[in-house]
C-alpha atoms as a PDB file:
ATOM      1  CA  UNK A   1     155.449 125.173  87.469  1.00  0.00           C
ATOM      2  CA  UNK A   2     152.821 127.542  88.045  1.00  0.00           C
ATOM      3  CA  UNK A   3     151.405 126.825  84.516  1.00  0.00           C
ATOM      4  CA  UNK A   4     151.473 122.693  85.155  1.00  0.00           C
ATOM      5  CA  UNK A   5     149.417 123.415  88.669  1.00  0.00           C
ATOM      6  CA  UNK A   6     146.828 124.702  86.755  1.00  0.00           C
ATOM      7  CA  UNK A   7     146.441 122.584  84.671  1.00  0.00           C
ATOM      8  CA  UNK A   8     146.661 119.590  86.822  1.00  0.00           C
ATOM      9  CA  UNK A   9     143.849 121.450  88.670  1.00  0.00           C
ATOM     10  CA  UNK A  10     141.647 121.875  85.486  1.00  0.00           C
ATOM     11  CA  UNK A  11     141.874 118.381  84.651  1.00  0.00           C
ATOM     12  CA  UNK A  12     140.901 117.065  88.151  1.00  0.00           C
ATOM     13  CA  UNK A  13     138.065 119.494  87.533  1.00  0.00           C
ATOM     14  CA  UNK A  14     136.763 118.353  84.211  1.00  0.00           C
ATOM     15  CA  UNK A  15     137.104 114.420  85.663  1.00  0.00           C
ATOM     16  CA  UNK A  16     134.771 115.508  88.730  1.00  0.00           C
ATOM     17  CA  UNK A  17     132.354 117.180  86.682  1.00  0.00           C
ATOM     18  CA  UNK A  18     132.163 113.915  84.288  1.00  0.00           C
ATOM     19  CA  UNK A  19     131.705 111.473  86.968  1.00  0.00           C
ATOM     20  CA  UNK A  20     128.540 113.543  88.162  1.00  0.00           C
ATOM     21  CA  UNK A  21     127.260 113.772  85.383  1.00  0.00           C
ATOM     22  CA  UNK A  22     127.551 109.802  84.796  1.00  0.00           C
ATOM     23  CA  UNK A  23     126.146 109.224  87.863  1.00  0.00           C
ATOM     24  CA  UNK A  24     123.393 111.903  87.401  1.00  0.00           C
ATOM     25  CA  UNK A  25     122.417 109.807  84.386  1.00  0.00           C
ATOM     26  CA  UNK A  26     122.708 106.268  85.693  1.00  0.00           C
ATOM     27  CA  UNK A  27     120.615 107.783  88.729  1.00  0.00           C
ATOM     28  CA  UNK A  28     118.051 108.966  85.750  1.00  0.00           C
ATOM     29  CA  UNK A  29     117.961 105.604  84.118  1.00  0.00           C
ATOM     30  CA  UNK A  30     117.613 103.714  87.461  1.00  0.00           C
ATOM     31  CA  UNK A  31     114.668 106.156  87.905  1.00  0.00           C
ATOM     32  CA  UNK A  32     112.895 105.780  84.694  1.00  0.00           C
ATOM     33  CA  UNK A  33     113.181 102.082  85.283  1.00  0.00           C
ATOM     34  CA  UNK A  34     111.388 101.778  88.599  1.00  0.00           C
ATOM     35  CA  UNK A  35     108.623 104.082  87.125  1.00  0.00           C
ATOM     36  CA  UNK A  36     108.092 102.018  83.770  1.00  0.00           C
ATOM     37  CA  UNK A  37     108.232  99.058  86.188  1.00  0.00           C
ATOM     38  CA  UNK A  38     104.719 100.242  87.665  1.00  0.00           C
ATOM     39  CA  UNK A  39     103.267 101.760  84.888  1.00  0.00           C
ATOM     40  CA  UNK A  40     101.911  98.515  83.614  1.00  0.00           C
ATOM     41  CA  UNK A  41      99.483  97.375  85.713  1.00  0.00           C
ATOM     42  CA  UNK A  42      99.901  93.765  86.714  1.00  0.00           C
ATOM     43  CA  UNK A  43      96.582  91.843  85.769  1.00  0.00           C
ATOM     44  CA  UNK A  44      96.639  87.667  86.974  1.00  0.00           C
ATOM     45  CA  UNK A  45      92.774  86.941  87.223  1.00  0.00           C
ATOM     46  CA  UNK A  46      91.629  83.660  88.094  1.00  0.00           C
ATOM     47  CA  UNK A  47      88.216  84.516  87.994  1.00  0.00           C
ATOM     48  CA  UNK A  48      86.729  86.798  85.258  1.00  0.00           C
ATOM     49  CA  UNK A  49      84.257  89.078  86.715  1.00  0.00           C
ATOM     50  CA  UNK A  50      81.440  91.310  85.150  1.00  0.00           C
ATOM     51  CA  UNK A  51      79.874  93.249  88.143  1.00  0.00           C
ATOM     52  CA  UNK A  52      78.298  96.874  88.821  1.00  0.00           C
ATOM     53  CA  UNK A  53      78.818  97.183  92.988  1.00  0.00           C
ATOM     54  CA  UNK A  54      78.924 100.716  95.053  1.00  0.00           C
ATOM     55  CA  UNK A  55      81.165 101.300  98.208  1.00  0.00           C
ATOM     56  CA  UNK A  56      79.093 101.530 101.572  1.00  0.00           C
ATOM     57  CA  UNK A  57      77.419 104.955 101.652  1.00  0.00           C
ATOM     58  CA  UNK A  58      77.719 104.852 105.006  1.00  0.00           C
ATOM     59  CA  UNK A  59      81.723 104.225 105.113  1.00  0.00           C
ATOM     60  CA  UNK A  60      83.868 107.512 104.430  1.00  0.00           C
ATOM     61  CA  UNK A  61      87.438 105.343 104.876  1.00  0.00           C
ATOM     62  CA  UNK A  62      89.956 105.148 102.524  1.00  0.00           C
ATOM     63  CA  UNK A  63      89.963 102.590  99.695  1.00  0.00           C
ATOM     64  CA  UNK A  64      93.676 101.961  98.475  1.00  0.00           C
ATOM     65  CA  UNK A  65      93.748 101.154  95.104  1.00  0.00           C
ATOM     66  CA  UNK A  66      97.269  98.776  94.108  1.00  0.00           C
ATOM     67  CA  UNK A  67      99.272  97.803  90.920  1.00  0.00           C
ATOM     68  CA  UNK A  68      98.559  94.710  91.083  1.00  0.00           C
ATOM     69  CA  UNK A  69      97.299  91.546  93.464  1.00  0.00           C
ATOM     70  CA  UNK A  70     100.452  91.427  95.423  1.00  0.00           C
ATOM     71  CA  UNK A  71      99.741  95.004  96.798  1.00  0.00           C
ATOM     72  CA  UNK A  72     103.523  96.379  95.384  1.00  0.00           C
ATOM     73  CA  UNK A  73     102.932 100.040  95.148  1.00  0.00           C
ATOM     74  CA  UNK A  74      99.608 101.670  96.348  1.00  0.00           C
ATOM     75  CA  UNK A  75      98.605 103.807  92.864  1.00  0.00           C
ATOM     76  CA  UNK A  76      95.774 105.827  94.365  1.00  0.00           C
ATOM     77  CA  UNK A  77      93.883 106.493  97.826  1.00  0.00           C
ATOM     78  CA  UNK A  78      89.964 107.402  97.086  1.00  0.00           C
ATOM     79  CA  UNK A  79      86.803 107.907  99.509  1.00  0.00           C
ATOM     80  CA  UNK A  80      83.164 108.381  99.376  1.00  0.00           C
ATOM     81  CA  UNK A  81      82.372 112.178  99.935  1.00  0.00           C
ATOM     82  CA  UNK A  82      79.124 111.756 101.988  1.00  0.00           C
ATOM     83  CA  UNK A  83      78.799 115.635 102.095  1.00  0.00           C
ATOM     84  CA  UNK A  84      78.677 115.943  98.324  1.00  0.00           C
ATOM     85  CA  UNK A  85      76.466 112.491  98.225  1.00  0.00           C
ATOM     86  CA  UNK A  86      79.156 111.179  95.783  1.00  0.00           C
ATOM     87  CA  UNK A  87      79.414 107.674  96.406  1.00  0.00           C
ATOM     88  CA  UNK A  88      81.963 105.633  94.467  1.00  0.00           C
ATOM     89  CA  UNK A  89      80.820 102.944  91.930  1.00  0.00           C
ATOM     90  CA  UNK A  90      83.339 100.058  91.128  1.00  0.00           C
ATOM     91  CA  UNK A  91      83.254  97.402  87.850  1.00  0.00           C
ATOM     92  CA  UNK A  92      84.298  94.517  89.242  1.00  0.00           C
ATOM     93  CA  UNK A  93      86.484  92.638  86.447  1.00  0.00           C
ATOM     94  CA  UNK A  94      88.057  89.768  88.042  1.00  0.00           C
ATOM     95  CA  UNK A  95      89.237  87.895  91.245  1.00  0.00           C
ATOM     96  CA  UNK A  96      92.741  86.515  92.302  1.00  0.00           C
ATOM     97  CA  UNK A  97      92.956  84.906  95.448  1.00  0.00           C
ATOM     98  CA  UNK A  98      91.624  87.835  98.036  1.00  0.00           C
ATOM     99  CA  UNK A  99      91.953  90.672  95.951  1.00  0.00           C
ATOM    100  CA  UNK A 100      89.616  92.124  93.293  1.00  0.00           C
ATOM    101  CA  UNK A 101      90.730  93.395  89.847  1.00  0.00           C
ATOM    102  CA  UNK A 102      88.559  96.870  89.443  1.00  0.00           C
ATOM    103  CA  UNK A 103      87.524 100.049  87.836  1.00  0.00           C
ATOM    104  CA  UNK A 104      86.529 102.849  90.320  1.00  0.00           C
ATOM    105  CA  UNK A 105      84.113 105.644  88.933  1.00  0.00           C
ATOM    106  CA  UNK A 106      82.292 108.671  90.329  1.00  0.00           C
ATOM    107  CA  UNK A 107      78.930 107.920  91.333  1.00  0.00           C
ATOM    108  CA  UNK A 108      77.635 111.894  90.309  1.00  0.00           C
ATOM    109  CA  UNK A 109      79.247 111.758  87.099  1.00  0.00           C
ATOM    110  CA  UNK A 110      80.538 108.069  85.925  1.00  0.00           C
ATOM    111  CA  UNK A 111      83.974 109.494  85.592  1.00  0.00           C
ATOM    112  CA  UNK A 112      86.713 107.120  85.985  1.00  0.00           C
ATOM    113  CA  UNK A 113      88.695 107.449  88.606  1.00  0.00           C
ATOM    114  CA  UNK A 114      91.097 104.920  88.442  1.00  0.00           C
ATOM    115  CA  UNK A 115      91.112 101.330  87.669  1.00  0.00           C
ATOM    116  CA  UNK A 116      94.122  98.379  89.859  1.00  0.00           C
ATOM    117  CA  UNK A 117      93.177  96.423  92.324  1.00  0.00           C
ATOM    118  CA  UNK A 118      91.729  96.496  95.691  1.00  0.00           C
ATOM    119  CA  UNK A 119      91.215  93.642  98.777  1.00  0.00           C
ATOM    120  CA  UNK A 120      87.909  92.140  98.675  1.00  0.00           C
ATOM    121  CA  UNK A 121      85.656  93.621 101.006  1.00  0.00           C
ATOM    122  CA  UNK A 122      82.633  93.620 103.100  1.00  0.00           C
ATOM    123  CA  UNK A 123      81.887  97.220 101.869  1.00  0.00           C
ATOM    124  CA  UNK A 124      80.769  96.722  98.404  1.00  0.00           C
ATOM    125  CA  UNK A 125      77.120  97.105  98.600  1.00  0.00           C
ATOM    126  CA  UNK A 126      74.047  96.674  96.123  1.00  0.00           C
ATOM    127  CA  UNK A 127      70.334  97.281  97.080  1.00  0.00           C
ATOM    128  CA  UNK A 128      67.165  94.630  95.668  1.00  0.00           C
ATOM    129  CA  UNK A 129      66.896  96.068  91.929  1.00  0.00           C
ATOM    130  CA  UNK A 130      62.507  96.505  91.918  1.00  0.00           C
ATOM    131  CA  UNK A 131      62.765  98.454  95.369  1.00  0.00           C
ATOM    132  CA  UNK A 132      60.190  96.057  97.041  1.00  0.00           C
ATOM    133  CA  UNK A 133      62.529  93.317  98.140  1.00  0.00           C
ATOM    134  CA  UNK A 134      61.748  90.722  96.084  1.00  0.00           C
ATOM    135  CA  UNK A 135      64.722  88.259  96.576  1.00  0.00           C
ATOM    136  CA  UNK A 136      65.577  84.739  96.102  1.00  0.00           C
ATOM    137  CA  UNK A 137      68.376  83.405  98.315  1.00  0.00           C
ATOM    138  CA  UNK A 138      69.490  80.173  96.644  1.00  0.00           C
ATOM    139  CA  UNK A 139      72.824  78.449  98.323  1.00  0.00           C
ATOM    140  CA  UNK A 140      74.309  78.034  94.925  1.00  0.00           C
ATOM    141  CA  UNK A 141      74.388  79.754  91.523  1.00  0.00           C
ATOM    142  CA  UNK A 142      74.829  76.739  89.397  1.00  0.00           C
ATOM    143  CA  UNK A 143      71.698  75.264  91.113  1.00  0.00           C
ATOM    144  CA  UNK A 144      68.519  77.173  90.724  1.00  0.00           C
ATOM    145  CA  UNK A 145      66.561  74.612  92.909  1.00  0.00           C
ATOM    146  CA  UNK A 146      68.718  75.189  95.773  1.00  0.00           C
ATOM    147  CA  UNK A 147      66.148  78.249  97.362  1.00  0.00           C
ATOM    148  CA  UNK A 148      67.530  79.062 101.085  1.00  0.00           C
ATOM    149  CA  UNK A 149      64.361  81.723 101.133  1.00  0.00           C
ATOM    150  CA  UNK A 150      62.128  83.611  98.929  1.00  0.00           C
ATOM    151  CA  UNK A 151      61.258  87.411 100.184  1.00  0.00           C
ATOM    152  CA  UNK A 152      58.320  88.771  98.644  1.00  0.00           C
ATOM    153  CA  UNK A 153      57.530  92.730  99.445  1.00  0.00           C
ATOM    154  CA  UNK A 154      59.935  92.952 101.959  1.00  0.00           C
ATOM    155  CA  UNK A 155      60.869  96.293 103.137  1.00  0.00           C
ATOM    156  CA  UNK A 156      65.030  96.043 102.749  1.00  0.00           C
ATOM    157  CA  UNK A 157      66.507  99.742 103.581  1.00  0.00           C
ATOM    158  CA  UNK A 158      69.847  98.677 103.781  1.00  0.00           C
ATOM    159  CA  UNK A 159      72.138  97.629 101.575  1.00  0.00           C
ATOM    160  CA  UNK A 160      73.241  93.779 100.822  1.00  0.00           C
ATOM    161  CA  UNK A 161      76.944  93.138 101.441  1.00  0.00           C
ATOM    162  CA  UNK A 162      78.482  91.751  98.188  1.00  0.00           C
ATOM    163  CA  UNK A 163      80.691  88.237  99.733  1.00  0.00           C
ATOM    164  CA  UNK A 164      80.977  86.623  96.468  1.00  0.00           C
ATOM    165  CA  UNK A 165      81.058  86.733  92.305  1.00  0.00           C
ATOM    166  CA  UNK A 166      80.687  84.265  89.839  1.00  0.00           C
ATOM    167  CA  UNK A 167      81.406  84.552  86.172  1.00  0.00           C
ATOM    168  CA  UNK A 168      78.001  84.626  84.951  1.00  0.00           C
ATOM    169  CA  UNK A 169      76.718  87.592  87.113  1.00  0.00           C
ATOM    170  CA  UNK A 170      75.508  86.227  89.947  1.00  0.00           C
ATOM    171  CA  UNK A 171      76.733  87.092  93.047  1.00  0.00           C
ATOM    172  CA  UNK A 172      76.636  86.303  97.024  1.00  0.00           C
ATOM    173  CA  UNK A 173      75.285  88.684  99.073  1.00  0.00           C
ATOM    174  CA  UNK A 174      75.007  88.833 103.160  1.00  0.00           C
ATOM    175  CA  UNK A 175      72.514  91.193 105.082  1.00  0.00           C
ATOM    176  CA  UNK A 176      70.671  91.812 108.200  1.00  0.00           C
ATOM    177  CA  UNK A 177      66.494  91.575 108.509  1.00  0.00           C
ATOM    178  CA  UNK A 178      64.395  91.753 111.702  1.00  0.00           C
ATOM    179  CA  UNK A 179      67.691  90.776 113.626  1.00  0.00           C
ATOM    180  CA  UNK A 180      68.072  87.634 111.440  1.00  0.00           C
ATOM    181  CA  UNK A 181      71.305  86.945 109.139  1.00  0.00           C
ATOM    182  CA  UNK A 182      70.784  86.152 105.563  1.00  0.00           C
ATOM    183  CA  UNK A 183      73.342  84.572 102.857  1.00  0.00           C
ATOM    184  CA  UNK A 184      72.698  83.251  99.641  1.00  0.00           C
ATOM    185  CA  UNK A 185      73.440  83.616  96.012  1.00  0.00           C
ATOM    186  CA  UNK A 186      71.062  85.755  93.874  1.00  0.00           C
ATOM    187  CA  UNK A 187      70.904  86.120  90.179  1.00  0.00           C
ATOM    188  CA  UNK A 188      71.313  89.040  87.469  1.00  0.00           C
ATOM    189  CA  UNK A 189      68.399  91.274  87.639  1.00  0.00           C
ATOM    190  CA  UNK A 190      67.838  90.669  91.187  1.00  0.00           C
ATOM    191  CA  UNK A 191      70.151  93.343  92.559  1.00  0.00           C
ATOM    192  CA  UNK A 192      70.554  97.322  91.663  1.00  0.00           C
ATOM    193  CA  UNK A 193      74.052  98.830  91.489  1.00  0.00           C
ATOM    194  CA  UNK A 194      72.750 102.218  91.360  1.00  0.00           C
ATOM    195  CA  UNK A 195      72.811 103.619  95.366  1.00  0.00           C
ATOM    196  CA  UNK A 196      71.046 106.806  94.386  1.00  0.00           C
ATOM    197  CA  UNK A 197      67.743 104.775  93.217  1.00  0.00           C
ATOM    198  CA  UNK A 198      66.348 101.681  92.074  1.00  0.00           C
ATOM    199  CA  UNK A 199      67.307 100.118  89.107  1.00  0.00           C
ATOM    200  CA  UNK A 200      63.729  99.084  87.789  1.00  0.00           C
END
């Protein structure tokens, strides 16, 4: 009797230990699943994109960086480090609906950092690429009559806010000047990506 206890007991045993391990593995293979899931990033553009822009200098919030346009899983969380003058460059690559396909890089170094997408944003910045402010505002960039303003020499300290991209490089830009508002499209060559100096 003794002998059939104990055994009854070891086989209960060995039955317990399989189901855990079962579920250990199931658990596992659920787990692997949802990672592989994410580790391919997502990429619908509607718009392809070739653009060199730099995050406000003067901004030191969080950019979260996603899998893909529907914002699913946040893959990485970056700043500028204003302390360090390290300000974060971004490629631009594409467009889909209000959020920007991109690769992030450091701005000391040209590292990459990471590259998913981000929502489009007021804070990508470029400065006039000659350093003396020549700029022509036109209100389109398949129309190179279409001239909203022409600066010549004009002293522009601040950076242009990047509103819009086009496939062929030129891009929309929005900025302040003696306490007037200025947007307007402006072409390839026009604008510096570089925040550290000009690009001429």
């Amino acid at each position: 009797m003794k002998c059939f206890n104990i055994l009854f007991v070891i086989s209960i045993l060995i039955f317990f230990i399989e189901s855990c391990s079962t579920s250990q593995k199931k658990y596992q293979n659920n787990k692997e699943t949802n990672v592989s899931q994410y580790s391919t990033m997502d990429v619908t553009i509607t718009d392809s994109i070739d653009c060199m822009v730099f995050w406000d200098y003067a901004d030191s919030s969080e950019i979260f960086v996603f899998n893909n346009q529907e914002m699913d899983l946040c893959i990485k969380r970056l700043r500028n480090y204003q302390i360090d003058d390290n300000i974060l460059l971004f490629n631009v690559h594409g467009i889909c609906r209000n959020m920007l396909y991109v690769t992030i890089y450091n701005g000391l170094d040209d590292s990459v950092q990471t590259t998913g997408w981000i929502e489009q944003t007021d804070k990508l910045m470029v400065m006039p690429s000659d350093g003396k402010g020549n700029i022509i505002l036109r209100s389109g960039y398949l129309d190179k009559d279409s001239i909203i303003v022409e600066f010549e020499d004009v002293d522009i300290k601040e950076p242009m806010s990047v509103v819009g991209y086009s496939s062929i490089g030129w891009i929309k830009v929005h900025f302040e000047l003696n306490d007037v508002i200025y947007e307007g499209w402006i072409e390839p060559g026009m604008f510096c990506s570089n925040p550290y100096t000009t690009c001429n």
